[in-house]
PDB file of N, CA and C in Angstrom:
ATOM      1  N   UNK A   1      97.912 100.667  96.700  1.00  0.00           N
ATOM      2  CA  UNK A   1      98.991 100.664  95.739  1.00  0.00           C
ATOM      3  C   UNK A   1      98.567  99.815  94.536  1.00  0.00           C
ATOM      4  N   UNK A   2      98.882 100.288  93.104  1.00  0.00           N
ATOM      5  CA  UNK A   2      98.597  99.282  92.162  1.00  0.00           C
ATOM      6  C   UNK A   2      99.876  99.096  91.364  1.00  0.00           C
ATOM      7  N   UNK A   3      99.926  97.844  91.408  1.00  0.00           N
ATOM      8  CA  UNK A   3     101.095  97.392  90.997  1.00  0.00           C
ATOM      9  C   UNK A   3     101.444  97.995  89.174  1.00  0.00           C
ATOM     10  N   UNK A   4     100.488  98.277  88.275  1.00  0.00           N
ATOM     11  CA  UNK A   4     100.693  98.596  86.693  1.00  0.00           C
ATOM     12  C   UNK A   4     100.904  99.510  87.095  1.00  0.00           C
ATOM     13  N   UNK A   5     100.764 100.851  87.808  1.00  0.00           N
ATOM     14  CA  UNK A   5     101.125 101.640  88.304  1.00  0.00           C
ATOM     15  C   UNK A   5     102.588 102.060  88.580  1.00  0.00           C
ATOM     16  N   UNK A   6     102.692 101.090  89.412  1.00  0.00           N
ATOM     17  CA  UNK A   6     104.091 101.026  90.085  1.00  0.00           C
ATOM     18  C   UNK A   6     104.947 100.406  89.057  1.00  0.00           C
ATOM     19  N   UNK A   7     104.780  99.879  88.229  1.00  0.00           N
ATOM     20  CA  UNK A   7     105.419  98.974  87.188  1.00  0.00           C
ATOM     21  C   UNK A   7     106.062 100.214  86.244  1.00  0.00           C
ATOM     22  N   UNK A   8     105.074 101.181  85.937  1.00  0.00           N
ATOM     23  CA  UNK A   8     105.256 101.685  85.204  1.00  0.00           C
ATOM     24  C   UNK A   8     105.922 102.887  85.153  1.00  0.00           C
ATOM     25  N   UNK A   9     106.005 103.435  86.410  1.00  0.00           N
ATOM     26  CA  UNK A   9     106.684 104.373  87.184  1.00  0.00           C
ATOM     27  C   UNK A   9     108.108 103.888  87.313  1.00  0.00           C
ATOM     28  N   UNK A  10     108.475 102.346  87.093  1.00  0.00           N
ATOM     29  CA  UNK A  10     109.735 101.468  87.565  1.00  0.00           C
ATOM     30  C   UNK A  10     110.402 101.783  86.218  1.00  0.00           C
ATOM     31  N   UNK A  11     109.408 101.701  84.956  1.00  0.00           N
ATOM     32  CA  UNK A  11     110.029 101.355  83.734  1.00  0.00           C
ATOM     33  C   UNK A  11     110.599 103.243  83.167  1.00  0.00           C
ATOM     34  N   UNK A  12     109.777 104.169  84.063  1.00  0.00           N
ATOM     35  CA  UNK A  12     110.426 105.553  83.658  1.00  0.00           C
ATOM     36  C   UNK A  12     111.769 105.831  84.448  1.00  0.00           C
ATOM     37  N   UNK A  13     112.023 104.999  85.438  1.00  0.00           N
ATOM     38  CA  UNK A  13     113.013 105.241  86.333  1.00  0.00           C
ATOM     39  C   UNK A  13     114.098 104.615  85.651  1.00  0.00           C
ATOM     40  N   UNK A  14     113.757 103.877  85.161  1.00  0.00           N
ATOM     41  CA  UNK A  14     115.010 102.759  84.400  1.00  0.00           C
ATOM     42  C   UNK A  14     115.123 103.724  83.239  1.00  0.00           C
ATOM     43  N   UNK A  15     114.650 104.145  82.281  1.00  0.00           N
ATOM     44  CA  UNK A  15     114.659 104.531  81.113  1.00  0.00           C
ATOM     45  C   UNK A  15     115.555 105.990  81.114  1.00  0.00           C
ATOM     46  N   UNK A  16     115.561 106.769  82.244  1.00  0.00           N
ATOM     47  CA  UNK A  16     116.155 108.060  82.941  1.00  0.00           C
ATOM     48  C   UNK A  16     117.915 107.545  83.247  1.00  0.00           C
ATOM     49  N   UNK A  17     117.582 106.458  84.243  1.00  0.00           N
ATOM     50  CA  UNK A  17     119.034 105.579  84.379  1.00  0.00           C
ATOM     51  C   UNK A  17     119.637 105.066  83.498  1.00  0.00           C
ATOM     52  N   UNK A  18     119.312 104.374  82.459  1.00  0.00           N
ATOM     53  CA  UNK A  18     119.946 103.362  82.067  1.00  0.00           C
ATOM     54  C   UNK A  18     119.781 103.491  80.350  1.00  0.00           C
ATOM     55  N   UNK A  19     118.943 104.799  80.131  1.00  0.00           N
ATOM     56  CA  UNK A  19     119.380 105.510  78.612  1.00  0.00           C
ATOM     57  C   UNK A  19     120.171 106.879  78.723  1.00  0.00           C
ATOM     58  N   UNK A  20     119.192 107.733  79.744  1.00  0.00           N
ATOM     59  CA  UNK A  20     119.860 108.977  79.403  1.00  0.00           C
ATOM     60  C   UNK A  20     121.143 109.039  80.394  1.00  0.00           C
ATOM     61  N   UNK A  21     121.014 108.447  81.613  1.00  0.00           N
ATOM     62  CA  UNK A  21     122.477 108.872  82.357  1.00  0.00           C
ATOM     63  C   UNK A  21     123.335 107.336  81.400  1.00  0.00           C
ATOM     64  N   UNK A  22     123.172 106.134  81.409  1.00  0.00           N
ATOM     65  CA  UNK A  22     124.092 105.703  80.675  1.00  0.00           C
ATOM     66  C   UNK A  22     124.307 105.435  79.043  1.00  0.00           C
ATOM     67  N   UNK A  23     123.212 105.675  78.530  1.00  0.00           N
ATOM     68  CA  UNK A  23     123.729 105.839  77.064  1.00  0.00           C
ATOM     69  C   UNK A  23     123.149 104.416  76.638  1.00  0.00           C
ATOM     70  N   UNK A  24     122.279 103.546  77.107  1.00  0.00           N
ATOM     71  CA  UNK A  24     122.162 102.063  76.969  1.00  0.00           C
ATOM     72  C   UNK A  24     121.180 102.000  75.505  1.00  0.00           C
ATOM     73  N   UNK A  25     121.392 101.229  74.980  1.00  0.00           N
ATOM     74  CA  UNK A  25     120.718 101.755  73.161  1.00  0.00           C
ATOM     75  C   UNK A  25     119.557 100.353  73.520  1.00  0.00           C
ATOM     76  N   UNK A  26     120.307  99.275  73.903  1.00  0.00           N
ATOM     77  CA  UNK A  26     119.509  97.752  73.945  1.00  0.00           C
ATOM     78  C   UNK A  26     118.581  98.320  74.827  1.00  0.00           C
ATOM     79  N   UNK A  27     118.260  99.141  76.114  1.00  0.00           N
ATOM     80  CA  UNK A  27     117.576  99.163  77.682  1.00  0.00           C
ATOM     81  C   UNK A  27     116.736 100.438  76.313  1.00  0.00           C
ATOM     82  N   UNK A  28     117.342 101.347  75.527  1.00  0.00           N
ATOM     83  CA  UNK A  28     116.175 102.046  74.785  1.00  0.00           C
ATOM     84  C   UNK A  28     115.310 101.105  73.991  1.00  0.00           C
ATOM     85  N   UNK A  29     115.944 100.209  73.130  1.00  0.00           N
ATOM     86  CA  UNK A  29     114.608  99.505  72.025  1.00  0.00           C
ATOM     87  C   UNK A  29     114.271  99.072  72.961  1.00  0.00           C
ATOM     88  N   UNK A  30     114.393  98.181  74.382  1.00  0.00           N
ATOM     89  CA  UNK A  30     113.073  97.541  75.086  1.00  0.00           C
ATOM     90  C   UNK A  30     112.546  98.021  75.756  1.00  0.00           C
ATOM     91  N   UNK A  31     112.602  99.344  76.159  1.00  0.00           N
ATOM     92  CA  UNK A  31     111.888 100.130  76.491  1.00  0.00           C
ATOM     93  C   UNK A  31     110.788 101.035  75.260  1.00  0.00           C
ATOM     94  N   UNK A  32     111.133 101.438  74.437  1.00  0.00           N
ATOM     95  CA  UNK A  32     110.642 102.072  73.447  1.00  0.00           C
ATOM     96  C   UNK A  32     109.659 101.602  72.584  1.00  0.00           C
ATOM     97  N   UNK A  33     108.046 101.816  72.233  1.00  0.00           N
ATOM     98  CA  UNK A  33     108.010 100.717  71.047  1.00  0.00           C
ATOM     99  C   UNK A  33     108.203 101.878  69.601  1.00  0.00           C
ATOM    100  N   UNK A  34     108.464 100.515  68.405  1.00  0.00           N
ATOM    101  CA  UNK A  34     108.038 100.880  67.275  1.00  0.00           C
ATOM    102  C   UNK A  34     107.437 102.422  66.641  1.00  0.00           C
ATOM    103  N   UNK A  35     106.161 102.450  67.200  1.00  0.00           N
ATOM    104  CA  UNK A  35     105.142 103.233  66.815  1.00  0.00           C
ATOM    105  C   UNK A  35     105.638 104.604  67.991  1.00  0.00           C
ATOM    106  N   UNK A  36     106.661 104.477  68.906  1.00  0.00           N
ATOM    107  CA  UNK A  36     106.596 105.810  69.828  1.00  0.00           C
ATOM    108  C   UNK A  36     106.333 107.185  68.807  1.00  0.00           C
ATOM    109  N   UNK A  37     105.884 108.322  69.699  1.00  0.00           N
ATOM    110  CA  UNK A  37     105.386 109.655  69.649  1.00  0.00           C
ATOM    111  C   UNK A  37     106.316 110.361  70.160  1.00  0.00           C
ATOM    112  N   UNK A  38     107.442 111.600  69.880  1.00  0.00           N
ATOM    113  CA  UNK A  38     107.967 112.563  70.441  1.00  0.00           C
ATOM    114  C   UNK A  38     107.441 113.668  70.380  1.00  0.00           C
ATOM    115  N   UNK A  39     106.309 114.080  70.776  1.00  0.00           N
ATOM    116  CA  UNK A  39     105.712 115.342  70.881  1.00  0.00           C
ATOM    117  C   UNK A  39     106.240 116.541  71.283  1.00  0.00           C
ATOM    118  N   UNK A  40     107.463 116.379  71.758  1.00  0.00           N
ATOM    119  CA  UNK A  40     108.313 117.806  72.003  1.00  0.00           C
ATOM    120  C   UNK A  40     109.548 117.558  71.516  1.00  0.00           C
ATOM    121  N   UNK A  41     109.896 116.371  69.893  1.00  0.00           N
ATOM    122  CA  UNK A  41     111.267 117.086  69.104  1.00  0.00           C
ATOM    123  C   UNK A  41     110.951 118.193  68.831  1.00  0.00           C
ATOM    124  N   UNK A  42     112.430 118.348  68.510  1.00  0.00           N
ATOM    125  CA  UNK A  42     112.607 119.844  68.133  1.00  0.00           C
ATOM    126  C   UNK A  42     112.474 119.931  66.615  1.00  0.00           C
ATOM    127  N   UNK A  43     111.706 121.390  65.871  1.00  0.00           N
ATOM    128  CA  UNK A  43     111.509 121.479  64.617  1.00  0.00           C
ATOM    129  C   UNK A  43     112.325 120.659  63.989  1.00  0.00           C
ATOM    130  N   UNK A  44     112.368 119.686  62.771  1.00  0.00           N
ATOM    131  CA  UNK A  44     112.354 119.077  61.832  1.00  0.00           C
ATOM    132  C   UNK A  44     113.205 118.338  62.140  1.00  0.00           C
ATOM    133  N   UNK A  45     112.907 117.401  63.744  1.00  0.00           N
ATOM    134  CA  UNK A  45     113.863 116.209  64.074  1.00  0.00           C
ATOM    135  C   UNK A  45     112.787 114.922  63.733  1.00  0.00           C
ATOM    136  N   UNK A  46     113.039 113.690  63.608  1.00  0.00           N
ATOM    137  CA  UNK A  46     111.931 112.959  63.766  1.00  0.00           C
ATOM    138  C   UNK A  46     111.501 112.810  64.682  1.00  0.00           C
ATOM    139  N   UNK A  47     110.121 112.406  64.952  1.00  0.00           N
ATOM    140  CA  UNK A  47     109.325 112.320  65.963  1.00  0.00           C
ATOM    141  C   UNK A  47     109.434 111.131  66.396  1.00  0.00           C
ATOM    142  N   UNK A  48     109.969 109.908  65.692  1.00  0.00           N
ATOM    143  CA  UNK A  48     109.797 108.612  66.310  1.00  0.00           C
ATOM    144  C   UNK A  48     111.063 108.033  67.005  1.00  0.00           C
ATOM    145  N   UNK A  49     111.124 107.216  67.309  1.00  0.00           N
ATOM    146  CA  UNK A  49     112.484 106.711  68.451  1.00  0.00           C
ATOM    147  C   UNK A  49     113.582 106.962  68.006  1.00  0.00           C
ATOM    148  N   UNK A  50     113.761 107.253  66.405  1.00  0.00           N
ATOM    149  CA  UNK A  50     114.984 107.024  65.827  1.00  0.00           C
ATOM    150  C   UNK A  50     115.726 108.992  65.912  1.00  0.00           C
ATOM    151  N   UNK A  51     114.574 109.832  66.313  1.00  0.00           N
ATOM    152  CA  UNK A  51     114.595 111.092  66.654  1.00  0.00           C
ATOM    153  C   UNK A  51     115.089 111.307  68.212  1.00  0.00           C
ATOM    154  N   UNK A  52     114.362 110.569  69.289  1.00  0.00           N
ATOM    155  CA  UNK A  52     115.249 110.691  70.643  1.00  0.00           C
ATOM    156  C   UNK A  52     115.902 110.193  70.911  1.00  0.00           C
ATOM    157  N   UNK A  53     116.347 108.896  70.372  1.00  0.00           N
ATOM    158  CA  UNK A  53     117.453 108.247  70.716  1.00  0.00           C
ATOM    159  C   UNK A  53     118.743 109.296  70.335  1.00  0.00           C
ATOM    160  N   UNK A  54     118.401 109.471  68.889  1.00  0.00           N
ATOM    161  CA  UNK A  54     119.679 110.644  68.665  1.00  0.00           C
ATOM    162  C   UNK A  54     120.104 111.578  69.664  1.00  0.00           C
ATOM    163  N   UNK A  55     118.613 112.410  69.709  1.00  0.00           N
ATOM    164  CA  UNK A  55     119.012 113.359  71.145  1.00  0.00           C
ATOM    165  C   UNK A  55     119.968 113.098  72.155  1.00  0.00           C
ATOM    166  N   UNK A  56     119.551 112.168  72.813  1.00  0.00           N
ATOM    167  CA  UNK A  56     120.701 111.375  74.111  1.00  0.00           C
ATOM    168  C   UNK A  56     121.732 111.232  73.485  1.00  0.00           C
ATOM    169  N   UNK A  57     121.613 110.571  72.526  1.00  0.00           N
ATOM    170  CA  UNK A  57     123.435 110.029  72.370  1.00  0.00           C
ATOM    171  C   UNK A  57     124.092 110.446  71.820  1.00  0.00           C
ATOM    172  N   UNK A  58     123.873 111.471  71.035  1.00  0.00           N
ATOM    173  CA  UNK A  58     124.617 112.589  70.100  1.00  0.00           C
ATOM    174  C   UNK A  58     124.165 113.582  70.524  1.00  0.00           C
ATOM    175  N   UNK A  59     123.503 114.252  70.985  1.00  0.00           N
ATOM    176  CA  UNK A  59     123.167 115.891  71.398  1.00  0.00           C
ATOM    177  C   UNK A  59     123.440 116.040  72.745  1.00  0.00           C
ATOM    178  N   UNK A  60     122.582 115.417  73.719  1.00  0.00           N
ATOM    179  CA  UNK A  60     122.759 115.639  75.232  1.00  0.00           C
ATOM    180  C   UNK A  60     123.773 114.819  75.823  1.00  0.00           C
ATOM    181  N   UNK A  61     123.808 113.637  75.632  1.00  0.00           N
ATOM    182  CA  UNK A  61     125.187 113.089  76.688  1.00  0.00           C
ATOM    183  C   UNK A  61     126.361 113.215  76.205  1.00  0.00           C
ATOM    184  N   UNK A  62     126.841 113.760  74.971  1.00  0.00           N
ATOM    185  CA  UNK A  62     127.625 114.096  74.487  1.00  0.00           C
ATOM    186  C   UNK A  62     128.701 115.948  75.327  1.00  0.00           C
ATOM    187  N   UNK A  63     127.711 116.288  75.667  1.00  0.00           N
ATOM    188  CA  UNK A  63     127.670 117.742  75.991  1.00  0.00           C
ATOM    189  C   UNK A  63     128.260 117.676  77.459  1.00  0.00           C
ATOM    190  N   UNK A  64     127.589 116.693  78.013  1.00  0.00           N
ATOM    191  CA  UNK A  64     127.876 116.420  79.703  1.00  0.00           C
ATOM    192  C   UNK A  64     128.680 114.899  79.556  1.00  0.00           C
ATOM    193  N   UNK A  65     130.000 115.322  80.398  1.00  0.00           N
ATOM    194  CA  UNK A  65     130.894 114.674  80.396  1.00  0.00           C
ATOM    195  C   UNK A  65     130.209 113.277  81.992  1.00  0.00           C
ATOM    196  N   UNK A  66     129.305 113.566  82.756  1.00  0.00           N
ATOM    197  CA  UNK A  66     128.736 113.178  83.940  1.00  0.00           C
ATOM    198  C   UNK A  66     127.503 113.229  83.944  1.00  0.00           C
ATOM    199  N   UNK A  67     126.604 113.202  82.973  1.00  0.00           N
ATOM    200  CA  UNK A  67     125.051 113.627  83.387  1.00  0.00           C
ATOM    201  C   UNK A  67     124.089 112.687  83.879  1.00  0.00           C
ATOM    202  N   UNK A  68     123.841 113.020  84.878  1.00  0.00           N
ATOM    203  CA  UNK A  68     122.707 112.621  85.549  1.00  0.00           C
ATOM    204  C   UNK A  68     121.275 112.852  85.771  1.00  0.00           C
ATOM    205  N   UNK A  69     120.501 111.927  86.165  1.00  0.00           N
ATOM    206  CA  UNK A  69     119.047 111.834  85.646  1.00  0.00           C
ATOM    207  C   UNK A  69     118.660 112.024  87.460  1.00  0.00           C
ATOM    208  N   UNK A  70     118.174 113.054  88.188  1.00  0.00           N
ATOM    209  CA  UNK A  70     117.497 113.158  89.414  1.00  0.00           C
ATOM    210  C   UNK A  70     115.851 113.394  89.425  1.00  0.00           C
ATOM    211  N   UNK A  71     115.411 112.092  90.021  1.00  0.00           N
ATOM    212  CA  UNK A  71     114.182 112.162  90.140  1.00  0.00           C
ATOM    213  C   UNK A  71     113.642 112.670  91.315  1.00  0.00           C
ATOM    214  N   UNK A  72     112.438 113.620  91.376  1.00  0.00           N
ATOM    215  CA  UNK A  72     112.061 114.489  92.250  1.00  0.00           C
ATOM    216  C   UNK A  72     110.403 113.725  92.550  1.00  0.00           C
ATOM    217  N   UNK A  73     109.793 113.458  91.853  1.00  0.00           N
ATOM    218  CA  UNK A  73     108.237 112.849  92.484  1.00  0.00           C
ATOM    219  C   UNK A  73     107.749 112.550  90.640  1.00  0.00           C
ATOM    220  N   UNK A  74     106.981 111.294  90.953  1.00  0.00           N
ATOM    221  CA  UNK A  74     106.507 111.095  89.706  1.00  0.00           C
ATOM    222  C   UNK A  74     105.029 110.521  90.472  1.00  0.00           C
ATOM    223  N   UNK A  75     104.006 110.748  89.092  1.00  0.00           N
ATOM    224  CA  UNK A  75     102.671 110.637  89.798  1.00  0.00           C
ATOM    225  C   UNK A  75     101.940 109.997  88.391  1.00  0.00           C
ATOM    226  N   UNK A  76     101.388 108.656  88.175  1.00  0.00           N
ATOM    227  CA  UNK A  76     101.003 107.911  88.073  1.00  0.00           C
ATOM    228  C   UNK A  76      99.480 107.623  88.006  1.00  0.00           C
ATOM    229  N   UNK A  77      98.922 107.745  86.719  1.00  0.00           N
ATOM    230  CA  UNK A  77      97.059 107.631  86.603  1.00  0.00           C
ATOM    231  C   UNK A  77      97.268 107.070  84.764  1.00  0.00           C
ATOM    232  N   UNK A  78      96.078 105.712  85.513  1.00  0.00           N
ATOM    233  CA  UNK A  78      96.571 105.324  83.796  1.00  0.00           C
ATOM    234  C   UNK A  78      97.200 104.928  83.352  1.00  0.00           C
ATOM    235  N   UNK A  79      97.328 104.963  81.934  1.00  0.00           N
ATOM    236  CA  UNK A  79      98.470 104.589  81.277  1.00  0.00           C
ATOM    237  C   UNK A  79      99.550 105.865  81.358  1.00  0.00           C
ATOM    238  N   UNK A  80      99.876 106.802  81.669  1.00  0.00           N
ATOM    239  CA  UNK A  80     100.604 107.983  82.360  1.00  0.00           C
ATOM    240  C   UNK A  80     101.567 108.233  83.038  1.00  0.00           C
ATOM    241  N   UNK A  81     102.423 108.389  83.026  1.00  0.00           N
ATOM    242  CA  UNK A  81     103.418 108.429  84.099  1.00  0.00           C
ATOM    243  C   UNK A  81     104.030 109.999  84.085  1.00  0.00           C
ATOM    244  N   UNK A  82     103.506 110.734  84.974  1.00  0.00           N
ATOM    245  CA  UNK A  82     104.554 112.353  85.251  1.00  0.00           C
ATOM    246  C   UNK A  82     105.846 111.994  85.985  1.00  0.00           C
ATOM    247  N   UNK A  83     106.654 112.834  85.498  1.00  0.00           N
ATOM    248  CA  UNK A  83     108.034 112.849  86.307  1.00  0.00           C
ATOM    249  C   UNK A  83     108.313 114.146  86.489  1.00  0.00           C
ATOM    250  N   UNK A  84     108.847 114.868  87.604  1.00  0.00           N
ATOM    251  CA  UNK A  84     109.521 115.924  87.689  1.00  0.00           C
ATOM    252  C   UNK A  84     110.730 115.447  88.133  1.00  0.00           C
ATOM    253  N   UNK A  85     111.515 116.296  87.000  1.00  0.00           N
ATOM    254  CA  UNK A  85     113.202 115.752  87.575  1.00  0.00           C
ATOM    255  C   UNK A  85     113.819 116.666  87.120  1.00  0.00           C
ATOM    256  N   UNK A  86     115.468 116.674  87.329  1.00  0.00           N
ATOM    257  CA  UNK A  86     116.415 117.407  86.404  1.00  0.00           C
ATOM    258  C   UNK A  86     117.703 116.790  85.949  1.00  0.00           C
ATOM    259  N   UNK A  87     118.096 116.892  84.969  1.00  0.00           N
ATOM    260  CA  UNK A  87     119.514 116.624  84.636  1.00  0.00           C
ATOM    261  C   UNK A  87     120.246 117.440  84.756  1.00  0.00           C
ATOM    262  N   UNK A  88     121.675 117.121  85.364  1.00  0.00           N
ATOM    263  CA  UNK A  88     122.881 117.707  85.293  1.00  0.00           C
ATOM    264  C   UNK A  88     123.944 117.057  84.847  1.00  0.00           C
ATOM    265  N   UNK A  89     124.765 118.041  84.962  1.00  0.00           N
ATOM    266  CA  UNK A  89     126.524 117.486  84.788  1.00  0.00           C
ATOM    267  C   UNK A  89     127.322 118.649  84.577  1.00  0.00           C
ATOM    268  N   UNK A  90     128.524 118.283  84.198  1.00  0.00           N
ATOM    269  CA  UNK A  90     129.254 119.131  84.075  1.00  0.00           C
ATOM    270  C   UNK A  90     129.696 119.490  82.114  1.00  0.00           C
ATOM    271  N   UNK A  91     129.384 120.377  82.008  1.00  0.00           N
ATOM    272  CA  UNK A  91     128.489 121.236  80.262  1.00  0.00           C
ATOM    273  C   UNK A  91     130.451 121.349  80.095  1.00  0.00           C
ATOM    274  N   UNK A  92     130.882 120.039  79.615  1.00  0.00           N
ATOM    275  CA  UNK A  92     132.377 119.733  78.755  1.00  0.00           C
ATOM    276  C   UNK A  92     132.173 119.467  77.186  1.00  0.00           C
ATOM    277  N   UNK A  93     131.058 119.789  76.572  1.00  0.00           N
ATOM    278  CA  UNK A  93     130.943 119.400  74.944  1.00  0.00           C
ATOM    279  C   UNK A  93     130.353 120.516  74.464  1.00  0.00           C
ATOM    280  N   UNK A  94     129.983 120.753  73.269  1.00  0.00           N
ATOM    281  CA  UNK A  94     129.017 121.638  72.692  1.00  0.00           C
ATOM    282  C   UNK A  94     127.836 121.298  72.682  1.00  0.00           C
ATOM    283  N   UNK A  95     126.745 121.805  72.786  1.00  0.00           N
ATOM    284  CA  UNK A  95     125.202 121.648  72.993  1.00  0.00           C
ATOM    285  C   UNK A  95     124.765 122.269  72.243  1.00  0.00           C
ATOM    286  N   UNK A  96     124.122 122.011  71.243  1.00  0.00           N
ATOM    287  CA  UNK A  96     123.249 122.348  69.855  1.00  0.00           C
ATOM    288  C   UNK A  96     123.752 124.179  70.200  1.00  0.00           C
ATOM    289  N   UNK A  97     125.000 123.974  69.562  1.00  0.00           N
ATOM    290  CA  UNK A  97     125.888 125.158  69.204  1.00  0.00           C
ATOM    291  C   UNK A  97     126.618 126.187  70.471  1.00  0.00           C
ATOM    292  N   UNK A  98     125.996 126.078  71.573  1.00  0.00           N
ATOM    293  CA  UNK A  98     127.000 126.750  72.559  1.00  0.00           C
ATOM    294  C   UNK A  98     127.776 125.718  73.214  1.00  0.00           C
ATOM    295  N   UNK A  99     129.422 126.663  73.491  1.00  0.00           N
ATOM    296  CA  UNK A  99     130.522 125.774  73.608  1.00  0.00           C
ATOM    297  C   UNK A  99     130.034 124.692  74.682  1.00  0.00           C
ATOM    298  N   UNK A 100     131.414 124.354  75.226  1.00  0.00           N
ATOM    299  CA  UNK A 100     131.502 124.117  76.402  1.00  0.00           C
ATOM    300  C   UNK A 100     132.001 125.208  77.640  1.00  0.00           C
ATOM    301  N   UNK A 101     131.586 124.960  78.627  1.00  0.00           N
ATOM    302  CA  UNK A 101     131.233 126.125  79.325  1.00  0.00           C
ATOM    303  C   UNK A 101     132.538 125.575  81.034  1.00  0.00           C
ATOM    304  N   UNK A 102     132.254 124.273  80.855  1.00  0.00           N
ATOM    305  CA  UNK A 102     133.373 123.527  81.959  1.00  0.00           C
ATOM    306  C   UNK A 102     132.282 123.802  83.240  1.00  0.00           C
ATOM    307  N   UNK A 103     131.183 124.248  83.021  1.00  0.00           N
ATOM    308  CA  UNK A 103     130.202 124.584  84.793  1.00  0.00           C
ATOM    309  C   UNK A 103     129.107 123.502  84.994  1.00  0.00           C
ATOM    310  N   UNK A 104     128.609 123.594  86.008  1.00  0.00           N
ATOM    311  CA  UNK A 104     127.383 122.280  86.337  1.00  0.00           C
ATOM    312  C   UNK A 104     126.416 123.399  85.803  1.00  0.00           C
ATOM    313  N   UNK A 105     125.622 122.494  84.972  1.00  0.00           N
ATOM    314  CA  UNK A 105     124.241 123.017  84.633  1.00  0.00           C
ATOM    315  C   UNK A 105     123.163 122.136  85.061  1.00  0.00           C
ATOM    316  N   UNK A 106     122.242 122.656  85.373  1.00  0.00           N
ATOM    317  CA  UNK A 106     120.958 122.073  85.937  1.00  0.00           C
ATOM    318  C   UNK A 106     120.074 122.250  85.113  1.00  0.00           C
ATOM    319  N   UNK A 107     119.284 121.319  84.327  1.00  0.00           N
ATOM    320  CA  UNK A 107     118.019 121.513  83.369  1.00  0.00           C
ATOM    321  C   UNK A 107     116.867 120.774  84.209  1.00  0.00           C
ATOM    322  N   UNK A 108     116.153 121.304  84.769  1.00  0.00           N
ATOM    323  CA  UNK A 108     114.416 120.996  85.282  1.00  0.00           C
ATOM    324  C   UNK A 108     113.752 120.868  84.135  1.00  0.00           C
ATOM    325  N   UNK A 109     112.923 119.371  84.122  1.00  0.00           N
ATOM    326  CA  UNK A 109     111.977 119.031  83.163  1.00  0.00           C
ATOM    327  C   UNK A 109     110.835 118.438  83.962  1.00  0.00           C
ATOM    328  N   UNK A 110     109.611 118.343  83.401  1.00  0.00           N
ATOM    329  CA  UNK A 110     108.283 118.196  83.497  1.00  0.00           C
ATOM    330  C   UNK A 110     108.044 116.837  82.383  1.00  0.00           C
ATOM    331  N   UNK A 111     108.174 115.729  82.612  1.00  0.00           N
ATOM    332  CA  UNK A 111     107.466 115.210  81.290  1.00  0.00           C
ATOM    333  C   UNK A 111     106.674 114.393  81.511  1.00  0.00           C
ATOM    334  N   UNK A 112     105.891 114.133  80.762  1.00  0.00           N
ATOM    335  CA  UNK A 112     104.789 113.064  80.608  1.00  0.00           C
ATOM    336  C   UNK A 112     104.810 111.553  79.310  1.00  0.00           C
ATOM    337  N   UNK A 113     104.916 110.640  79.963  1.00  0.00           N
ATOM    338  CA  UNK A 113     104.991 109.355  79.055  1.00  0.00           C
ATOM    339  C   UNK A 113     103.918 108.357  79.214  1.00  0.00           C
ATOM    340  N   UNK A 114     103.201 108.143  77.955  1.00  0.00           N
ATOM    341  CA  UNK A 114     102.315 107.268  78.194  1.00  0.00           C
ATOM    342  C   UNK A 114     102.729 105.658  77.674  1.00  0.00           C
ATOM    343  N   UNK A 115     102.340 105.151  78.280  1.00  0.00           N
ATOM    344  CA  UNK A 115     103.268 103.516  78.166  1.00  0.00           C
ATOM    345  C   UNK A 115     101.973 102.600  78.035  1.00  0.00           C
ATOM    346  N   UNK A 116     102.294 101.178  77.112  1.00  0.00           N
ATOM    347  CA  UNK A 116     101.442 100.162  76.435  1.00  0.00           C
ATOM    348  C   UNK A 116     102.390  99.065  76.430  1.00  0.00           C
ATOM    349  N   UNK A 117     101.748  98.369  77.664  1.00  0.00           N
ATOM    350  CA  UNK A 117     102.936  96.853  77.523  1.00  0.00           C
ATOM    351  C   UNK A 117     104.021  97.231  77.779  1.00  0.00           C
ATOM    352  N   UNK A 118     104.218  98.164  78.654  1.00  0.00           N
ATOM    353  CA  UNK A 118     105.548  97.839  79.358  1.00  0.00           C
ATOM    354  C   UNK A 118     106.917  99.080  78.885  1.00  0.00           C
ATOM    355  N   UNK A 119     106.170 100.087  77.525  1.00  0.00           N
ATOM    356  CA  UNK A 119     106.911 100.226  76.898  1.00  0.00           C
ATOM    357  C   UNK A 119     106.381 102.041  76.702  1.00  0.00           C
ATOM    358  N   UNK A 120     107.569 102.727  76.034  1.00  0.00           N
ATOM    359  CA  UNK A 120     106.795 104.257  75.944  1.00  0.00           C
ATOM    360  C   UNK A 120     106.621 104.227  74.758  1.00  0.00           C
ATOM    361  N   UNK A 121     105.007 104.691  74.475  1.00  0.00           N
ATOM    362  CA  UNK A 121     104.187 105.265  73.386  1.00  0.00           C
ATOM    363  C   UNK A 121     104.420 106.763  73.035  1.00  0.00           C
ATOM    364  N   UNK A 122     104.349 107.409  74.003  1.00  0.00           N
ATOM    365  CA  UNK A 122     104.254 109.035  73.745  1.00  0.00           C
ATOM    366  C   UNK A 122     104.980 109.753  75.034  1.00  0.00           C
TER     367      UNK A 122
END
């Protein structure tokens, strides 16, 4: 077991909990640095923190009245951290233009974060 490893796998678990299921802005800047990379905003969002933070807190948790962050296996090389997980909840807002729907939706994601000091780069 290596502990930067495990550290860092701790700091994607928190960042899933404690931004996207609760909305925490302080648990995002200390998690986040400065210089972060969003390599999968969406056309002509910004790419840097001030681009996903929006996402969460105005686009996606807005939409789900309950959403939750389920982690399925994350795998760890490097500065790297994979996660397979999904979010749900129950789809009570509008989501970048379709209504609300009142049903549980399930979104499966794949992502990859590379972290420096504790913090996500990309």
């Amino acid at each position: 077991m290596n502990s930067t490893l495990d550290h860092n796998k701790a700091i994607v678990i928190r960042f899933n909990k404690e931004v996207i299921e609760q909305g925490n802005v302080e648990t995002f800047n200390a998690l986040v640095a400065e210089d972060f990379i969003n390599h999968s905003a969406p056309p002509g969002a910004p790419k840097g923190p001030e681009g996903m933070i929006y996402f969460f807190t105005r686009i996606l948790r807005p939409a789900f009245s309950d959403l939750k962050a389920e982690i399925y296996d994350q795998v760890a090389e490097g500065d790297k951290v994979t996660t397979r997980k999904a979010f749900y909840g129950i789809h009570t807002g509008e989501l970048m233009g379709i209504p609300a729907s009142n049903k549980k939706v399930v979104i499966e994601v794949i992502d990859i974060v590379r972290l420096r000091d504790g913090k996500y780069i990309e």
